[in-house]
Each structure stands twice: as structure tokens, then as C-alpha cells.
C-alpha atoms as a PDB file:
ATOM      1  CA  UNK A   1     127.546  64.122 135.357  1.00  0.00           C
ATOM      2  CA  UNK A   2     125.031  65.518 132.763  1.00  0.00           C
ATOM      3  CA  UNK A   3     121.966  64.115 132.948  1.00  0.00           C
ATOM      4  CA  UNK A   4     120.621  64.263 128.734  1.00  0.00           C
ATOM      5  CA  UNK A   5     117.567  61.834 129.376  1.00  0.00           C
ATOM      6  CA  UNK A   6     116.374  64.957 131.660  1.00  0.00           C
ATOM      7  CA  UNK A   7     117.339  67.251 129.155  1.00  0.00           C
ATOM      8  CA  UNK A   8     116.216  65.666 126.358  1.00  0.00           C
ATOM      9  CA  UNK A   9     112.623  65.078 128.249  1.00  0.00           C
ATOM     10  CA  UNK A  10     112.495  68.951 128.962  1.00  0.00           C
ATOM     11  CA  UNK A  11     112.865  70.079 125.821  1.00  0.00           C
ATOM     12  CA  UNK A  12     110.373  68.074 123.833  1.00  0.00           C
ATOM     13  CA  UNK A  13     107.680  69.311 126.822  1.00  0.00           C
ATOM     14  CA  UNK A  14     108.705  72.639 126.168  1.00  0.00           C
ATOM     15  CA  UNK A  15     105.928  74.311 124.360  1.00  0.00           C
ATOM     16  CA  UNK A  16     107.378  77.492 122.261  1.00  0.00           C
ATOM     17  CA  UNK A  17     105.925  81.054 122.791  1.00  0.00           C
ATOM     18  CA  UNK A  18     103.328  81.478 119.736  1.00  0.00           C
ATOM     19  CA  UNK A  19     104.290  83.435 116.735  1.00  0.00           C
ATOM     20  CA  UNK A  20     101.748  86.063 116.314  1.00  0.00           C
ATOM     21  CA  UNK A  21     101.398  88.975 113.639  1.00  0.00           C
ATOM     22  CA  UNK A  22      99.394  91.588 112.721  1.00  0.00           C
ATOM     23  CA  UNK A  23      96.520  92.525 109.875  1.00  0.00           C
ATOM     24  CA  UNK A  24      98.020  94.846 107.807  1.00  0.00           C
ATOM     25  CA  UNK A  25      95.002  95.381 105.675  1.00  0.00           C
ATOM     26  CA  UNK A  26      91.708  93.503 104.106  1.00  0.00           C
ATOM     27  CA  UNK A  27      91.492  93.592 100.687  1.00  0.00           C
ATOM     28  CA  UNK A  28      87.905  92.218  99.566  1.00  0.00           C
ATOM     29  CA  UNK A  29      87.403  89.175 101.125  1.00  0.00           C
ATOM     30  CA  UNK A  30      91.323  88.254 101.640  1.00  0.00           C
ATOM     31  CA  UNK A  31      93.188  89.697 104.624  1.00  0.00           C
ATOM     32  CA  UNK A  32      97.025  90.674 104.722  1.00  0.00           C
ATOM     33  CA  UNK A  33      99.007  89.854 107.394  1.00  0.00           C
ATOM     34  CA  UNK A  34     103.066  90.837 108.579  1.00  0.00           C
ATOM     35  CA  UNK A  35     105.573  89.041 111.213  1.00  0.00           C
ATOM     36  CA  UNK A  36     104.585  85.430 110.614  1.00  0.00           C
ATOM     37  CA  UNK A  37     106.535  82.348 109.159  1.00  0.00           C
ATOM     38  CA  UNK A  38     103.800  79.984 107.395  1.00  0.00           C
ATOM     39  CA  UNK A  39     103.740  78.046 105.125  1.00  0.00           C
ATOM     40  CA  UNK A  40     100.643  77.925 101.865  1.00  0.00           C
ATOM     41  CA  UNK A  41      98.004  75.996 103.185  1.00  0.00           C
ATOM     42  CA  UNK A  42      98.434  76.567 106.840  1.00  0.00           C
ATOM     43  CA  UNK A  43      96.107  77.449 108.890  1.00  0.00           C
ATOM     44  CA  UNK A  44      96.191  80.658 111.125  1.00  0.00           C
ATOM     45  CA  UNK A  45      93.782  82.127 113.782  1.00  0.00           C
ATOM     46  CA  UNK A  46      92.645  86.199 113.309  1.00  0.00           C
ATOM     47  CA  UNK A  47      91.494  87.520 116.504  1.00  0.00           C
ATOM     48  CA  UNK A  48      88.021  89.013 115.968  1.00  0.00           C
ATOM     49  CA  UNK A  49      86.949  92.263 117.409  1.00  0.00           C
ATOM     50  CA  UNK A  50      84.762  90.579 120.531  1.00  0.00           C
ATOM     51  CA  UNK A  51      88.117  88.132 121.116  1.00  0.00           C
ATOM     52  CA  UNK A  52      86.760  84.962 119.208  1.00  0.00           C
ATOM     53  CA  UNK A  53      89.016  83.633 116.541  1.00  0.00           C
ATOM     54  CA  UNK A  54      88.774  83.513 112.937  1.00  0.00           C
ATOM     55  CA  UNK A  55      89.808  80.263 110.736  1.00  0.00           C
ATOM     56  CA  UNK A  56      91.819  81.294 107.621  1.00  0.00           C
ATOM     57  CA  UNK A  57      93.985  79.876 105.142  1.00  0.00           C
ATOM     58  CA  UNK A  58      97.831  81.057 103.980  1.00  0.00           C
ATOM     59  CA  UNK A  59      96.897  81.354 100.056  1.00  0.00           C
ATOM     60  CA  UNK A  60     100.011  83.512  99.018  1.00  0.00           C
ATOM     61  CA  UNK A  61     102.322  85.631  99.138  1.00  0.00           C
ATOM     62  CA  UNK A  62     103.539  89.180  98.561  1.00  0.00           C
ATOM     63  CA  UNK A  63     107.355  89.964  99.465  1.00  0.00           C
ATOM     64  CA  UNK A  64     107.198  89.510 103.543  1.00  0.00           C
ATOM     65  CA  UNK A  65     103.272  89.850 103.591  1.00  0.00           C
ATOM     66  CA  UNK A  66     100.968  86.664 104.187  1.00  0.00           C
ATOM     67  CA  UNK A  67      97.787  86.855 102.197  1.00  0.00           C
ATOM     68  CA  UNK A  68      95.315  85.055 104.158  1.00  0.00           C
ATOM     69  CA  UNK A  69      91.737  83.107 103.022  1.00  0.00           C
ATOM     70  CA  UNK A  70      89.434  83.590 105.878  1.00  0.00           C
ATOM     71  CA  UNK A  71      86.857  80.379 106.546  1.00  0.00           C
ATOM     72  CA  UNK A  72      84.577  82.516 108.561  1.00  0.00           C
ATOM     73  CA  UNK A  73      82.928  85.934 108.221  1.00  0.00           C
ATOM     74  CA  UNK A  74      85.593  88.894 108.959  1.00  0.00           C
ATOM     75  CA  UNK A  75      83.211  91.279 110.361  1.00  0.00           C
ATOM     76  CA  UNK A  76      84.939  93.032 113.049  1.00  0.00           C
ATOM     77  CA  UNK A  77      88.513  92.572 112.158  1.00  0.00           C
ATOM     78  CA  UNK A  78      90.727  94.909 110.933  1.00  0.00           C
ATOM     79  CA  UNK A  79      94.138  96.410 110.977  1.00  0.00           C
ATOM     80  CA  UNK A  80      96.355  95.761 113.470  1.00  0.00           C
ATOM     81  CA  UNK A  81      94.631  92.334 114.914  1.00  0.00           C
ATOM     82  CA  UNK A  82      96.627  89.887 115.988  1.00  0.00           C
ATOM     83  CA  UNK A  83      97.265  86.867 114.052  1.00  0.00           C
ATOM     84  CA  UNK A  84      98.451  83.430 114.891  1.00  0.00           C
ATOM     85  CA  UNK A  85     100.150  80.321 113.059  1.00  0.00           C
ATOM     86  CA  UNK A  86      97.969  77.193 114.113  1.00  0.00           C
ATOM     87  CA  UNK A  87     101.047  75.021 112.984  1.00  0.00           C
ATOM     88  CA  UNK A  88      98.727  72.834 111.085  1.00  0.00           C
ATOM     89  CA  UNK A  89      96.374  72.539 107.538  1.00  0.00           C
ATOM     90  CA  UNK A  90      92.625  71.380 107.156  1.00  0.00           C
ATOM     91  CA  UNK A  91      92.499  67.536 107.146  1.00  0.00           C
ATOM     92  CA  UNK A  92      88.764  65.670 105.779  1.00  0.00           C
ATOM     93  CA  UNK A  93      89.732  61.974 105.517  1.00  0.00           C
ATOM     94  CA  UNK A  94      87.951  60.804 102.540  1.00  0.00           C
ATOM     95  CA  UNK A  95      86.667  57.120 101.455  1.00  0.00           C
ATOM     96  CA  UNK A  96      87.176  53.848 103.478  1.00  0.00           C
ATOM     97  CA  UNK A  97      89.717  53.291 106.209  1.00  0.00           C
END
């Protein structure tokens, strides 16, 4: 007999491998990105040139290219970095609880 509760318990642990793309380009101070599924308003991570990771925001699109809105200075990254989907947008609760 199939055990589902098992099943079921395994695949909810299971964590996915990341989707990652790549800079295409950096136009001013917005940076163009292929081979991701976001969504606008999502947050993504840009891998700097030393390895740290750079905040940025899905603002648009053009065709199959993600136009991303860095949150931290983009010194050191260009073409060809890898980017990653965070899964998630910025959240500030505001006011009382």
C-alpha cells in the first residue's frame, strides 16, 4: 500500500533548485536581466563582482527581458552575473497593530 501522508510530507520539504539568470546589460541605473520568471515587484538578488548580493526590484518588462531596480550600488556587476528570484516583495508594516 501507498503511503501519501509520506509522500505528501516529502514534497512540501522539498525545497526547488533556484531559478537563476543572467545580466544582459545595465542601462543607467536599471539592469536587464534573461531566464527568470518574476513577477513586478519581486525582489531578486544580483551577484556582485566580490560574491555579495545585490537587492533589486522587477520594475518591467521588455519581451522575455526583466528590467530590474537595484536597492544598492551596482558597482562591480555587469554582464553575464547571475541573478536570482527571492520569491518574495519588500514588506514595511505601517501604523498600529
Amino acid at each position: 500500500m501507498i503511503d501519501l501522508e509520506s509522500i505528501l510530507s516529502d514534497v512540501a520539504a522539498y525545497e526547488a533548485f533556484p531559478v537563476e539568470g543572467a545580466v544582459s546589460r545595465i542601462i543607467g541605473i536599471t539592469a536587464e536581466c534573461g531566464g527568470i520568471d518574476v513577477r513586478l515587484g519581486e525582489l531578486c538578488s544580483i551577484e556582485g563582482a566580490d560574491g555579495a548580493p545585490v537587492l533589486a526590484e522587477a520594475i518591467g518588462f521588455t519581451g522575455s527581458t526583466t528590467v530590474l531596480m537595484p536597492l544598492e550600488d551596482l558597482t562591480g556587476v555587469g554582464p553575464g552575473a547571475p541573478v536570482r528570484v527571492l520569491g518574495r516583495r519588500l514588506y514595511a508594516p505601517a501604523g498600529p497593530r
